[in-house]
C-alpha atoms as a PDB file:
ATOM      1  CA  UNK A   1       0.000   0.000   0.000  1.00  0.00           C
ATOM      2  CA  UNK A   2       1.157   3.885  -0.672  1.00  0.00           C
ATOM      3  CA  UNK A   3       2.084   6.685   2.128  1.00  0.00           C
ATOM      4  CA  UNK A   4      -1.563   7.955   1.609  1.00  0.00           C
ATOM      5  CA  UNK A   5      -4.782   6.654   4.502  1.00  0.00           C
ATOM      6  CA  UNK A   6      -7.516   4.780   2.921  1.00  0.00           C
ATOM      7  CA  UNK A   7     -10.517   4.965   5.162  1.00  0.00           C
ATOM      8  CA  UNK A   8     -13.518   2.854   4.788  1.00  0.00           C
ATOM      9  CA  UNK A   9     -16.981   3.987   5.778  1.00  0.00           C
ATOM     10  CA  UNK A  10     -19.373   1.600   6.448  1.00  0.00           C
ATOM     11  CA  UNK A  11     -23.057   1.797   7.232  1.00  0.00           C
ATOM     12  CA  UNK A  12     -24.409  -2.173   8.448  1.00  0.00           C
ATOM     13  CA  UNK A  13     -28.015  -0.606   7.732  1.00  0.00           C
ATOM     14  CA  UNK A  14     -29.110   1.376   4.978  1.00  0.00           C
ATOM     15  CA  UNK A  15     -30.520   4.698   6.038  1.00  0.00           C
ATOM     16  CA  UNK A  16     -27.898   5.614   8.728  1.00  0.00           C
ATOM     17  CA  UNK A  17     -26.891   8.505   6.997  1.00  0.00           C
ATOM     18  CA  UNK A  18     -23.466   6.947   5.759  1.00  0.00           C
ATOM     19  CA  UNK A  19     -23.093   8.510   2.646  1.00  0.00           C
ATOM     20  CA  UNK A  20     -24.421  12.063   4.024  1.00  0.00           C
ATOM     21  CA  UNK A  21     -21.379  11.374   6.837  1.00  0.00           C
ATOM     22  CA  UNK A  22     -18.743  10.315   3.984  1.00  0.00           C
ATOM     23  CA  UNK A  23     -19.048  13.743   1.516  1.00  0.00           C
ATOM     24  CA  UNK A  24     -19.166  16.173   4.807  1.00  0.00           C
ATOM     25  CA  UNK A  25     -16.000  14.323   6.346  1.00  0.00           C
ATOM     26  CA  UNK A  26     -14.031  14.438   3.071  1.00  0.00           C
ATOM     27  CA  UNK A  27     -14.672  18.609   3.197  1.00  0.00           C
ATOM     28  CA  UNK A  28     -14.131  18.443   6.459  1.00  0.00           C
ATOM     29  CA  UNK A  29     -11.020  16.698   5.984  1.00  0.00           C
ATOM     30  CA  UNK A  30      -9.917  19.332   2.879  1.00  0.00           C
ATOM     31  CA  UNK A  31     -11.042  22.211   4.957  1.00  0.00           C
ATOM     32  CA  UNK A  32      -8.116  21.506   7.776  1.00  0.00           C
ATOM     33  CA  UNK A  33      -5.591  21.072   4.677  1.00  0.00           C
ATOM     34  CA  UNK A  34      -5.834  17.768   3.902  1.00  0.00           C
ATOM     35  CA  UNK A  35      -5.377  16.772   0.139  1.00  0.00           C
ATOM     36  CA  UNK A  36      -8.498  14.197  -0.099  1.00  0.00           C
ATOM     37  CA  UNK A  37     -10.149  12.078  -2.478  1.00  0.00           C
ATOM     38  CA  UNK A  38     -13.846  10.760  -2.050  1.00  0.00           C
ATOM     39  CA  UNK A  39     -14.771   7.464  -3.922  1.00  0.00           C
ATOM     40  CA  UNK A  40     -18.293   6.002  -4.276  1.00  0.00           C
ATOM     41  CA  UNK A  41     -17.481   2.268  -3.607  1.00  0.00           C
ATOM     42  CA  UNK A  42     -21.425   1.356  -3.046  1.00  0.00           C
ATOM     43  CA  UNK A  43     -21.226  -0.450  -6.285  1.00  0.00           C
ATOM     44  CA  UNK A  44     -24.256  -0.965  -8.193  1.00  0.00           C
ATOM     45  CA  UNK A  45     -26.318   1.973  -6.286  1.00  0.00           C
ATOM     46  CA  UNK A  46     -24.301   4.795  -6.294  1.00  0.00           C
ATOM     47  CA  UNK A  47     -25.469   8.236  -4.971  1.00  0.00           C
ATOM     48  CA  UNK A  48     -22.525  10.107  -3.605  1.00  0.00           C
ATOM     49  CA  UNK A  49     -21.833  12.517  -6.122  1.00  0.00           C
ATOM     50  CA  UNK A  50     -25.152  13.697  -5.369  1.00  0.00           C
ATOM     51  CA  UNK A  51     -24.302  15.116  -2.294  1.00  0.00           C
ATOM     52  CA  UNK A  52     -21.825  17.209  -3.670  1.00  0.00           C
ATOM     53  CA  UNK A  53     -24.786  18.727  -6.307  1.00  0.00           C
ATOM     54  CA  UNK A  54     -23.111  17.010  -9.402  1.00  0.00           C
ATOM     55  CA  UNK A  55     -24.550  15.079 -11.941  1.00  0.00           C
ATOM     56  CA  UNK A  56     -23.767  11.592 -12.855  1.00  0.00           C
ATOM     57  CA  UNK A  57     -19.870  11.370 -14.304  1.00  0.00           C
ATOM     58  CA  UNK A  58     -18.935  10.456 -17.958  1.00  0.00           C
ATOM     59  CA  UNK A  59     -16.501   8.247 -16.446  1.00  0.00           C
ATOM     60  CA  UNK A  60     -17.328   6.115 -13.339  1.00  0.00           C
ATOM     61  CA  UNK A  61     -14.929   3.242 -11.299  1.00  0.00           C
ATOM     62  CA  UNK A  62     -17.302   0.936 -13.582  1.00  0.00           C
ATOM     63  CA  UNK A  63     -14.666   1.637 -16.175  1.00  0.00           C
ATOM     64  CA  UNK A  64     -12.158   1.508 -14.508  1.00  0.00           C
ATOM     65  CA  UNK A  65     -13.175  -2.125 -13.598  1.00  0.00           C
ATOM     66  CA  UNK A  66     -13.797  -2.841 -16.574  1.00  0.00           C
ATOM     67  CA  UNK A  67     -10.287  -1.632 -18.315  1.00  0.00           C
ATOM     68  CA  UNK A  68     -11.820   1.367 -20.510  1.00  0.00           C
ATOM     69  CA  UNK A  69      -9.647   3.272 -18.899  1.00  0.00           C
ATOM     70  CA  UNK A  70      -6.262   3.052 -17.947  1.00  0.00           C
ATOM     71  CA  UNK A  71      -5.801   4.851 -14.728  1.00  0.00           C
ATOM     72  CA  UNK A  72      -7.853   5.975 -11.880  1.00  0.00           C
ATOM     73  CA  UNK A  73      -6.614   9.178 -12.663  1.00  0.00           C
ATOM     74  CA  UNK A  74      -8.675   9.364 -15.799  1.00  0.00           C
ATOM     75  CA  UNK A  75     -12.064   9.140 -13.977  1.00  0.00           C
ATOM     76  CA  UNK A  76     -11.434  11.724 -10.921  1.00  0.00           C
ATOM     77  CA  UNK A  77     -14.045  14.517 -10.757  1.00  0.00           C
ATOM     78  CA  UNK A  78     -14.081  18.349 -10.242  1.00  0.00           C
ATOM     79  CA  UNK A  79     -15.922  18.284  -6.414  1.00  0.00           C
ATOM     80  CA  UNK A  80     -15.454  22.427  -6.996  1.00  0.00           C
ATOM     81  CA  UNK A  81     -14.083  21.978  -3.257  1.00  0.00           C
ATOM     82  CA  UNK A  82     -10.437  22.984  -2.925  1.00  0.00           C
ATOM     83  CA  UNK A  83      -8.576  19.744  -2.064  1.00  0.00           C
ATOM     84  CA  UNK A  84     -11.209  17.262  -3.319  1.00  0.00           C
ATOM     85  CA  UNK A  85     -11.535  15.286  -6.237  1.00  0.00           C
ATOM     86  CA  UNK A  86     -14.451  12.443  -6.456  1.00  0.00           C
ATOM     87  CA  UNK A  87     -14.726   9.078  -8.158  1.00  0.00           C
ATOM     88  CA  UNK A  88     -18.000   8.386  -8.921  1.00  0.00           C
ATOM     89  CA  UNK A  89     -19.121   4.573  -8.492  1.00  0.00           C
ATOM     90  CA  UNK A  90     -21.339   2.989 -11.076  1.00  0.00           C
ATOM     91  CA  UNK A  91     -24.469   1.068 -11.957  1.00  0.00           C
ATOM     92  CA  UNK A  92     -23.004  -1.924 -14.079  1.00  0.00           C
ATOM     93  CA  UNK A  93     -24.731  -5.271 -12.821  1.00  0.00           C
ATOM     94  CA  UNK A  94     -22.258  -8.015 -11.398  1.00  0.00           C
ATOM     95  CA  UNK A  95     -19.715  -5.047 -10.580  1.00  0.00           C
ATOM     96  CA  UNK A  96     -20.643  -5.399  -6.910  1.00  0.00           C
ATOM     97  CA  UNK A  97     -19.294  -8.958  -6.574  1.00  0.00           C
ATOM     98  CA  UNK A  98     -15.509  -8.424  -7.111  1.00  0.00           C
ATOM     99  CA  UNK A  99     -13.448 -11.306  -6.630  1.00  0.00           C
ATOM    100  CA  UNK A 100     -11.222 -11.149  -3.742  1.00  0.00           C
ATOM    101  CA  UNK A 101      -8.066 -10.650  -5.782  1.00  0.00           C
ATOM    102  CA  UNK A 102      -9.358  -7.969  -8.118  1.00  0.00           C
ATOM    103  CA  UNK A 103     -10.869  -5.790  -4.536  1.00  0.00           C
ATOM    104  CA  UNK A 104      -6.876  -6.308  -3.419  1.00  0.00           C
ATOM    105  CA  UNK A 105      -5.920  -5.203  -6.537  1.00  0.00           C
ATOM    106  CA  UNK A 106      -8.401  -1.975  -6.677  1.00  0.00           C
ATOM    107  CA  UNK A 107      -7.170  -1.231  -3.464  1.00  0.00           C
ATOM    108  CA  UNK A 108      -3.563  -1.406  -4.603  1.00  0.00           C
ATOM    109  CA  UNK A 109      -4.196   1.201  -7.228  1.00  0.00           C
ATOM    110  CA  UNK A 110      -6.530   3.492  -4.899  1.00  0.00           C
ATOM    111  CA  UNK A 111      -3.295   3.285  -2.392  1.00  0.00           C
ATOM    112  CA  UNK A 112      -1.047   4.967  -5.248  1.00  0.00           C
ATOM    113  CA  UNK A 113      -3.130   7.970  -5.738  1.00  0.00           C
ATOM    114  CA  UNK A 114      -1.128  10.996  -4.399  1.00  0.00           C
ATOM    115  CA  UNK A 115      -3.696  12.158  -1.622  1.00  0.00           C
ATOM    116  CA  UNK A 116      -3.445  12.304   1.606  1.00  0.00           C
ATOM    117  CA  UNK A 117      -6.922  10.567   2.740  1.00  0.00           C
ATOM    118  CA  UNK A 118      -8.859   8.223   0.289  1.00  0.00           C
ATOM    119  CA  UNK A 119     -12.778   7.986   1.390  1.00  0.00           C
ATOM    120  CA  UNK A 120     -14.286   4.968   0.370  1.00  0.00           C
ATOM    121  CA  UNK A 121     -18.494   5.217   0.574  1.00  0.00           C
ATOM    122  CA  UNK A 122     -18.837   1.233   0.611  1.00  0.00           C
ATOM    123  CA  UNK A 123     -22.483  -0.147   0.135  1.00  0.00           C
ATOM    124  CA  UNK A 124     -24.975  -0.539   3.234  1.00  0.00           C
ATOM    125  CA  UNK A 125     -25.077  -3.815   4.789  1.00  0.00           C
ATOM    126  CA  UNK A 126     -23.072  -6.880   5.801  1.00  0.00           C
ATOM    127  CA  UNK A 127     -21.544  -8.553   2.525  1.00  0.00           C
ATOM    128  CA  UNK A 128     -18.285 -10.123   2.123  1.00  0.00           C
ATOM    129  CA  UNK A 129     -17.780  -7.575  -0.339  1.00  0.00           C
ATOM    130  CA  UNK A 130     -17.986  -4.563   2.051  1.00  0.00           C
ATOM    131  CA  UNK A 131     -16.466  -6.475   4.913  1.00  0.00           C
ATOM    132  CA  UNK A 132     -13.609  -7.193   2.554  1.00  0.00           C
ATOM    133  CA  UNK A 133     -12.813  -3.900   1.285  1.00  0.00           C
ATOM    134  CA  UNK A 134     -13.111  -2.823   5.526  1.00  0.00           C
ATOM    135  CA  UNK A 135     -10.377  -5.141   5.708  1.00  0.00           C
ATOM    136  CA  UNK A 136      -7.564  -4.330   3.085  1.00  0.00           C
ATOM    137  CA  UNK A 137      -8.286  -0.510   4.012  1.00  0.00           C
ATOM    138  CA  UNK A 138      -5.944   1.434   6.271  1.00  0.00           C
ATOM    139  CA  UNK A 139      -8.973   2.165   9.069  1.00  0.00           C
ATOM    140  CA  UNK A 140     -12.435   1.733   9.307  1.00  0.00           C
ATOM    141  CA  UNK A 141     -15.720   4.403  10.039  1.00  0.00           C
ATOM    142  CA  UNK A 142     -19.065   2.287  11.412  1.00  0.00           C
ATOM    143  CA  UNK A 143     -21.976   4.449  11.339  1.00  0.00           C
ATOM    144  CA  UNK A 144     -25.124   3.220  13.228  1.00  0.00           C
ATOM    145  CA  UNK A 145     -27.751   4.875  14.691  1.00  0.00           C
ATOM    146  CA  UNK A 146     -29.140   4.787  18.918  1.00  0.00           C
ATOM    147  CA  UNK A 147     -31.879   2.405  17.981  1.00  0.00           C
ATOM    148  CA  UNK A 148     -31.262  -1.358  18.885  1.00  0.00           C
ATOM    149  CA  UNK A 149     -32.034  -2.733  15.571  1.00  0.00           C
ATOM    150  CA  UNK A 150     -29.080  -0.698  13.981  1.00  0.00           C
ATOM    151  CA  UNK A 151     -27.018  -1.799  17.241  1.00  0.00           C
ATOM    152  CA  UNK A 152     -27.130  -4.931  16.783  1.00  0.00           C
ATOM    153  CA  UNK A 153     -27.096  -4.686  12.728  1.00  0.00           C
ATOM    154  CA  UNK A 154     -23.224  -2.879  13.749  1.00  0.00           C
ATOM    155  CA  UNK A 155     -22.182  -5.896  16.098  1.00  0.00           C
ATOM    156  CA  UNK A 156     -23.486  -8.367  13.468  1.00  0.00           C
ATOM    157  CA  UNK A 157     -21.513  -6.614  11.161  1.00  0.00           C
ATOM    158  CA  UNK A 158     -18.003  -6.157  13.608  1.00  0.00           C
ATOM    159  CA  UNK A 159     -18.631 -10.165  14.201  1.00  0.00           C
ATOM    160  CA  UNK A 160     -18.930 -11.143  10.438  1.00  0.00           C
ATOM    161  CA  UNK A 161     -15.703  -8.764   9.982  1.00  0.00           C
ATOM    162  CA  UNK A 162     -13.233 -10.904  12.389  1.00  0.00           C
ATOM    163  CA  UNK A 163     -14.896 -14.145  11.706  1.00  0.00           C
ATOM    164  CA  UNK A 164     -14.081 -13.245   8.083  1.00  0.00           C
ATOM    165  CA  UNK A 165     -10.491 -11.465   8.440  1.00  0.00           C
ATOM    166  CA  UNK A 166      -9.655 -14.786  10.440  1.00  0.00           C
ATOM    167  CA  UNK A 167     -11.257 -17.415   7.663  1.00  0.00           C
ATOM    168  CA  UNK A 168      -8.812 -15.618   5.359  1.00  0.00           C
ATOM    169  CA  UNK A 169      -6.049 -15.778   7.354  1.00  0.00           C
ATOM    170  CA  UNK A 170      -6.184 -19.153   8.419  1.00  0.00           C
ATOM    171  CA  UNK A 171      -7.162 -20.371   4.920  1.00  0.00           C
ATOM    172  CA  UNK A 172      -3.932 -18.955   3.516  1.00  0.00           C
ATOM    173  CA  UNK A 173      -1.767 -20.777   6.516  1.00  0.00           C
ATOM    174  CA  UNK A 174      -3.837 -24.016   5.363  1.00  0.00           C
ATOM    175  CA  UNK A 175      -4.934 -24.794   8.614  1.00  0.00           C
ATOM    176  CA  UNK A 176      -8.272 -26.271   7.966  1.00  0.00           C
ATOM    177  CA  UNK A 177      -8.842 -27.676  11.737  1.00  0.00           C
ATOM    178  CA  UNK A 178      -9.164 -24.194  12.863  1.00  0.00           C
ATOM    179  CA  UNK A 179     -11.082 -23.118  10.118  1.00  0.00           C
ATOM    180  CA  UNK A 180     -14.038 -25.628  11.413  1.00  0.00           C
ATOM    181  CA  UNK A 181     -14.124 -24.098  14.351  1.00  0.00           C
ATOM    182  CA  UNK A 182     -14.513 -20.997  12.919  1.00  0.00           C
ATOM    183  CA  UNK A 183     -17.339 -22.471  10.889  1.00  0.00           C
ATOM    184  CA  UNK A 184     -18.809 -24.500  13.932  1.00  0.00           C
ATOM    185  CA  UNK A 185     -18.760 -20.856  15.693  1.00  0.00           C
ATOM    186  CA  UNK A 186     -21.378 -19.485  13.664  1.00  0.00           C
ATOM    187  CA  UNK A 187     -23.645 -21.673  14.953  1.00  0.00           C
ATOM    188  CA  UNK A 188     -23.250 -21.239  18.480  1.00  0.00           C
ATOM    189  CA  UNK A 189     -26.677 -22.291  19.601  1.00  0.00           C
ATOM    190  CA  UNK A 190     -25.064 -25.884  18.374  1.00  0.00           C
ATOM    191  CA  UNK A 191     -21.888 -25.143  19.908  1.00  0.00           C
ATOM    192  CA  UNK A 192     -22.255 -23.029  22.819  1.00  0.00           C
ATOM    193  CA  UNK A 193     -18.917 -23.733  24.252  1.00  0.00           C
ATOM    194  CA  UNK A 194     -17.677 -21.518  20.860  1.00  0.00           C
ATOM    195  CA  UNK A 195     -20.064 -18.566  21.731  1.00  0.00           C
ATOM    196  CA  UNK A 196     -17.269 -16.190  22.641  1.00  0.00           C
ATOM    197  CA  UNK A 197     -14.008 -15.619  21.540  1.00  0.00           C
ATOM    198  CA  UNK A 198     -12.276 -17.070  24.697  1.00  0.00           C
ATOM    199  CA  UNK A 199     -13.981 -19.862  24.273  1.00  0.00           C
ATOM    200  CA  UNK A 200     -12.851 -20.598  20.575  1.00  0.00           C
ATOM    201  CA  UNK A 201      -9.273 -19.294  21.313  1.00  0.00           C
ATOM    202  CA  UNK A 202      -9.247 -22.371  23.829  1.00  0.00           C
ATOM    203  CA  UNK A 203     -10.175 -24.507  21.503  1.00  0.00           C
ATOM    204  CA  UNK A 204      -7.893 -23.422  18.653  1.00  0.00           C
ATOM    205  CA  UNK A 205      -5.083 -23.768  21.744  1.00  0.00           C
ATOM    206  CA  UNK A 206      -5.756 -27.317  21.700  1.00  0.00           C
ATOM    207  CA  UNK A 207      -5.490 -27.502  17.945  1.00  0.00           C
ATOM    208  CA  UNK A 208      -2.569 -25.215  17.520  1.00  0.00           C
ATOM    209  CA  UNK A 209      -1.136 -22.920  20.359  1.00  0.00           C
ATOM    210  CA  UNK A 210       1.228 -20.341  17.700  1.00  0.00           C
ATOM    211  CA  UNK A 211      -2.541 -19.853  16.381  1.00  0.00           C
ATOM    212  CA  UNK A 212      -3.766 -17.861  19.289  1.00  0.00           C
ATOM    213  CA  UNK A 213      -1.660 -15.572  19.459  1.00  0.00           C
ATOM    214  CA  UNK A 214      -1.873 -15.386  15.628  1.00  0.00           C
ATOM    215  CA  UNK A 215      -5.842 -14.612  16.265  1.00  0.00           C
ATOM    216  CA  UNK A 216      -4.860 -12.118  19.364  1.00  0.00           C
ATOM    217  CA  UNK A 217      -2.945 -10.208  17.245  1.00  0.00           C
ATOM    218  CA  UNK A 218      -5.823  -9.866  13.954  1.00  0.00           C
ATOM    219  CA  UNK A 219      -7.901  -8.552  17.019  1.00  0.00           C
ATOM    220  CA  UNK A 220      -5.612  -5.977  18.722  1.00  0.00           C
ATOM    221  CA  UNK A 221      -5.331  -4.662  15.231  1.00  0.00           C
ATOM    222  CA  UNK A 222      -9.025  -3.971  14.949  1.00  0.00           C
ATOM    223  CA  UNK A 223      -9.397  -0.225  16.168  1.00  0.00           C
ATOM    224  CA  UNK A 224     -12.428   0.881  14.162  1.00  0.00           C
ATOM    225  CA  UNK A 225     -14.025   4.212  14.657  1.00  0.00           C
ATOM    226  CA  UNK A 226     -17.767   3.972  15.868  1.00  0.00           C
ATOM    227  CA  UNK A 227     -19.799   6.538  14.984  1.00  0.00           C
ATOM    228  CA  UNK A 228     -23.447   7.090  16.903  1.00  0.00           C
ATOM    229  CA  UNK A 229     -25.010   9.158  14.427  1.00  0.00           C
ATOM    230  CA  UNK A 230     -28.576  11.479  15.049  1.00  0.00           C
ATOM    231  CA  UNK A 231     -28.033  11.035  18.845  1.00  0.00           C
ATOM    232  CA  UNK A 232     -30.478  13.444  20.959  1.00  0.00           C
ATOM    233  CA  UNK A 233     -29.788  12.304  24.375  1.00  0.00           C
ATOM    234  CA  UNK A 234     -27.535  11.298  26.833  1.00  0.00           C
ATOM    235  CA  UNK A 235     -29.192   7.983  26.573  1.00  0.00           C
ATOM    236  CA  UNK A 236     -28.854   7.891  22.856  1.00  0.00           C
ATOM    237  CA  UNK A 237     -24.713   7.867  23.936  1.00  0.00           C
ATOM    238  CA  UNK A 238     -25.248   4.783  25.923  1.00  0.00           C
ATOM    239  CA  UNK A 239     -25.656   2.912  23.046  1.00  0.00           C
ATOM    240  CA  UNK A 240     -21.905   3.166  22.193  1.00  0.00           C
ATOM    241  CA  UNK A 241     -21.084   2.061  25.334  1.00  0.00           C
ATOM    242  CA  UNK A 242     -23.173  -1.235  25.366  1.00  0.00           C
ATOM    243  CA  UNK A 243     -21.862  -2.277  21.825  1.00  0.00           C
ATOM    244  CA  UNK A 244     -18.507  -1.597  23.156  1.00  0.00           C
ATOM    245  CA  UNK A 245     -19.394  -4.026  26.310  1.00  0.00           C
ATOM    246  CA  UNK A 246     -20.596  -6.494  23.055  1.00  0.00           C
ATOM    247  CA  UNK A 247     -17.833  -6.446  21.355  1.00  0.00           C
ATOM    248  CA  UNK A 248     -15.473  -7.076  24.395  1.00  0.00           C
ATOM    249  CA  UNK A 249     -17.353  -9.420  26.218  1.00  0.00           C
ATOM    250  CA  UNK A 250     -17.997 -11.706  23.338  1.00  0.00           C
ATOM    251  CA  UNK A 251     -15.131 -11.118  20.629  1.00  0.00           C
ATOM    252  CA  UNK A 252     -12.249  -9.653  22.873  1.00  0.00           C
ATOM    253  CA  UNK A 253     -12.333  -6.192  20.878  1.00  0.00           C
ATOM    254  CA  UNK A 254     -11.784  -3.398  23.459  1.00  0.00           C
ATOM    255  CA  UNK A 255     -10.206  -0.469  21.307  1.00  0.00           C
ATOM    256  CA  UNK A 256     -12.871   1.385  19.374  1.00  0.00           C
ATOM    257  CA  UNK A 257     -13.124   4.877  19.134  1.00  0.00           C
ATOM    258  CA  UNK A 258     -17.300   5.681  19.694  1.00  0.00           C
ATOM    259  CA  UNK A 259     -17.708   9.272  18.508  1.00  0.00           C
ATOM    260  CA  UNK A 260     -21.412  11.035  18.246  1.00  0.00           C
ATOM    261  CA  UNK A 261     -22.956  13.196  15.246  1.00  0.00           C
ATOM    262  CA  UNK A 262     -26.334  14.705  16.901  1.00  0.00           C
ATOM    263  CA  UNK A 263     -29.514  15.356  15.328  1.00  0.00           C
ATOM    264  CA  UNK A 264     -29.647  18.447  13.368  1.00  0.00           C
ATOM    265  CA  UNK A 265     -32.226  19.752  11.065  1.00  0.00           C
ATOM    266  CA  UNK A 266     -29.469  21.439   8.733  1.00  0.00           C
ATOM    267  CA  UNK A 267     -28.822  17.956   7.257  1.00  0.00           C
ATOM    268  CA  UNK A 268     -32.127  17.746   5.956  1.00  0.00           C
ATOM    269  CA  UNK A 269     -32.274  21.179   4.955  1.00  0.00           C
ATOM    270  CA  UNK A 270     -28.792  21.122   2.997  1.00  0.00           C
ATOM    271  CA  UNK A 271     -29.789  17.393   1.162  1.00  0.00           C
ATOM    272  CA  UNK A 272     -33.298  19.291  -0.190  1.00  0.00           C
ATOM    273  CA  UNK A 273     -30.787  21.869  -1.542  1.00  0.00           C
ATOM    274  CA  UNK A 274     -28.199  19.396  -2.764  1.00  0.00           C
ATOM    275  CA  UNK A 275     -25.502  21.052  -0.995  1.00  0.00           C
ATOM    276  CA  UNK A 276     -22.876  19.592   1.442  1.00  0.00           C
ATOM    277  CA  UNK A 277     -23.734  20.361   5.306  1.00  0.00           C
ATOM    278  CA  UNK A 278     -19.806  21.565   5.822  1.00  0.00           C
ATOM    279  CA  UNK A 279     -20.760  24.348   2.562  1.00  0.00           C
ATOM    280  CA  UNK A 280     -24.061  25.481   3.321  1.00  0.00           C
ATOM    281  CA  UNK A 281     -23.690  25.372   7.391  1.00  0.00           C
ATOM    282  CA  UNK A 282     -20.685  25.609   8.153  1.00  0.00           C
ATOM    283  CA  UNK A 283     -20.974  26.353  12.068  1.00  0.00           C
ATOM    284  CA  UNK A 284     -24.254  24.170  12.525  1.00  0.00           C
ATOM    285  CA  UNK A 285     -23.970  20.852  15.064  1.00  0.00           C
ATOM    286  CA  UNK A 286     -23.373  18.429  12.601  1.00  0.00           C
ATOM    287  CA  UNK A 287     -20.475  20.091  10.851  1.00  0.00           C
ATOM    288  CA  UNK A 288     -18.784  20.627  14.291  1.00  0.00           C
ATOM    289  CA  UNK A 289     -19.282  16.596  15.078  1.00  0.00           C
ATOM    290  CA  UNK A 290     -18.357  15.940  11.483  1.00  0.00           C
ATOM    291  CA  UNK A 291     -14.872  18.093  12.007  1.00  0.00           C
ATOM    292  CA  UNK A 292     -13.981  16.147  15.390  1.00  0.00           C
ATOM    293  CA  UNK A 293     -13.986  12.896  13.689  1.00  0.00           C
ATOM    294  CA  UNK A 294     -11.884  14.453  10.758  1.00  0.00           C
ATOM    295  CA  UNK A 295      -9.428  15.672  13.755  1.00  0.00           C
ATOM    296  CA  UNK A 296      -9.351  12.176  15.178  1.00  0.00           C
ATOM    297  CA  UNK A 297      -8.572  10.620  11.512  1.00  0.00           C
ATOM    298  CA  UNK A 298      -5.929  13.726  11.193  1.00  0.00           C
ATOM    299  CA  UNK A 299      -4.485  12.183  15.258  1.00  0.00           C
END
């Protein structure tokens, strides 16, 4: 990978305001001097550019994909925001299920781009082909939402992430024993002994004891940044604080970053103008809680 950061952002439910969150942190990113490059990775459904009050792009990362052009260079936007440029995603069925090797590849090229950040909008929900992309990138960005149903959508989505970061792992050290436990893991109503993580990592002791620390490791490396987004109450902050009790307590994850965007009218306001929150209100709530998460990326 190149000098620059590639950040995912990642939304386990559609309609938690992910893409709204990705455009305003890329300005917010340019605005404190960052050179910064947004790219609409929600393959198949792409919207971003929208927020930025473009229209659709004569080139998109479909042809990119597709080899009609030669470099991603070729198929960066104008965002008319000073340190931006935007790669508009596409609506070419199939180009949502990239192989494995061709995502590591795209990646690879996205890595080389001379920007400081790279801001990849990934599709909503929990496919191997968002979780993957989560995984090659430099950091991650979850954005839920205080209700329980997007809660546990985000832990769903955190669990499918190390269960699938590990099957890869292990699958390239060939050690199929392991990788049966994984599998017999996802069913832990079968196999309750493998319900949390300390109870597979004794298990994969008895297998193979080098592997545990190999899996301690893959999780100590997992430092995602949670984002609560449209919180209106202290209680609506709680929420980041039992997911974080989730994700220790069952999968031995105890690093995340939980940061809160609160309710604000001005997003609505700005999206029925097609205008970026950061550009149209600049000092409102939102673009205050959008900046602190650009400061944390900028940490």
């Amino acid at each position: 990978m190149g000098k620059n950061q590639i950040i995912t952002i990642v939304g386990p439910k559609g309609g938690v305001g992910k893409t709204t969150i990705s455009a305003n942190l890329a300005i917010a990113l340019s605005k404190l001097g960052k050179n910064v490059i947004a790219v609409d990775l929600d393959l198949g459904a792409s919207n971003l550019h929208t927020l930025f009050g473009l229209k659709a792009s004569k080139f998109t990362l479909d042809d990119f994909i597709l080899g009609k052009v030669k470099s991603l260079s070729d198929i960066i936007e104008n965002s008319n925001i000073n340190g931006l440029g935007l790669i508009c995603g596409g609506d070419v069925p199939g180009i949502a299920n990239l192989h494995y090797n061709r995502k590591v590849k795209l990646m690879q090229h996205l890595s080389k781009l001379e920007y400081d950040f790279v801001l990849l909008d990934l599709s909503a929900g929990v496919s191997f082909n968002v979780v993957d992309f989560m995984i090659i990138a430099t950091d991650g960005i979850l954005i839920t939402t205080p209700e329980v149903p997007s809660l546990l959508n985000a832990y769903s989505f955190i669990k499918t992430f190390i269960f699938r970061r590990l099957g890869i792992y292990f699958t390239k050290t060939k050690q199929d024993k392991i990788l049966e436990l994984l599998e017999m893991a996802k069913d832990f109503t079968s196999n309750p002994h493998l319900k949390t993580m300390n109870g597979i990592l004794e298990q994969v002791k008895a297998v193979n004891s080098d592997s545990v620390n190999a899996i301690n490791k893959i999780l100590a490396v997992f430092k995602p940044i949670i984002v609560i987004n449209r919180v209106r109450s202290d209680n609506d902050l709680k929420v980041g604080e039992v997911l974080k009790n989730l994700m220790n307590q069952y999968l031995n994850i105890n690093t995340s970053i939980i940061l809160p965007v609160h309710e604000d009218n001005s997003v609505s306001l700005s999206i029925a103008k097609l205008k970026p929150v950061m550009i149209e209100y600049p000092l409102s709530v939102f673009s205050k809680d959008i900046t602190k998460i650009a400061l944390k990326l900028c940490s």
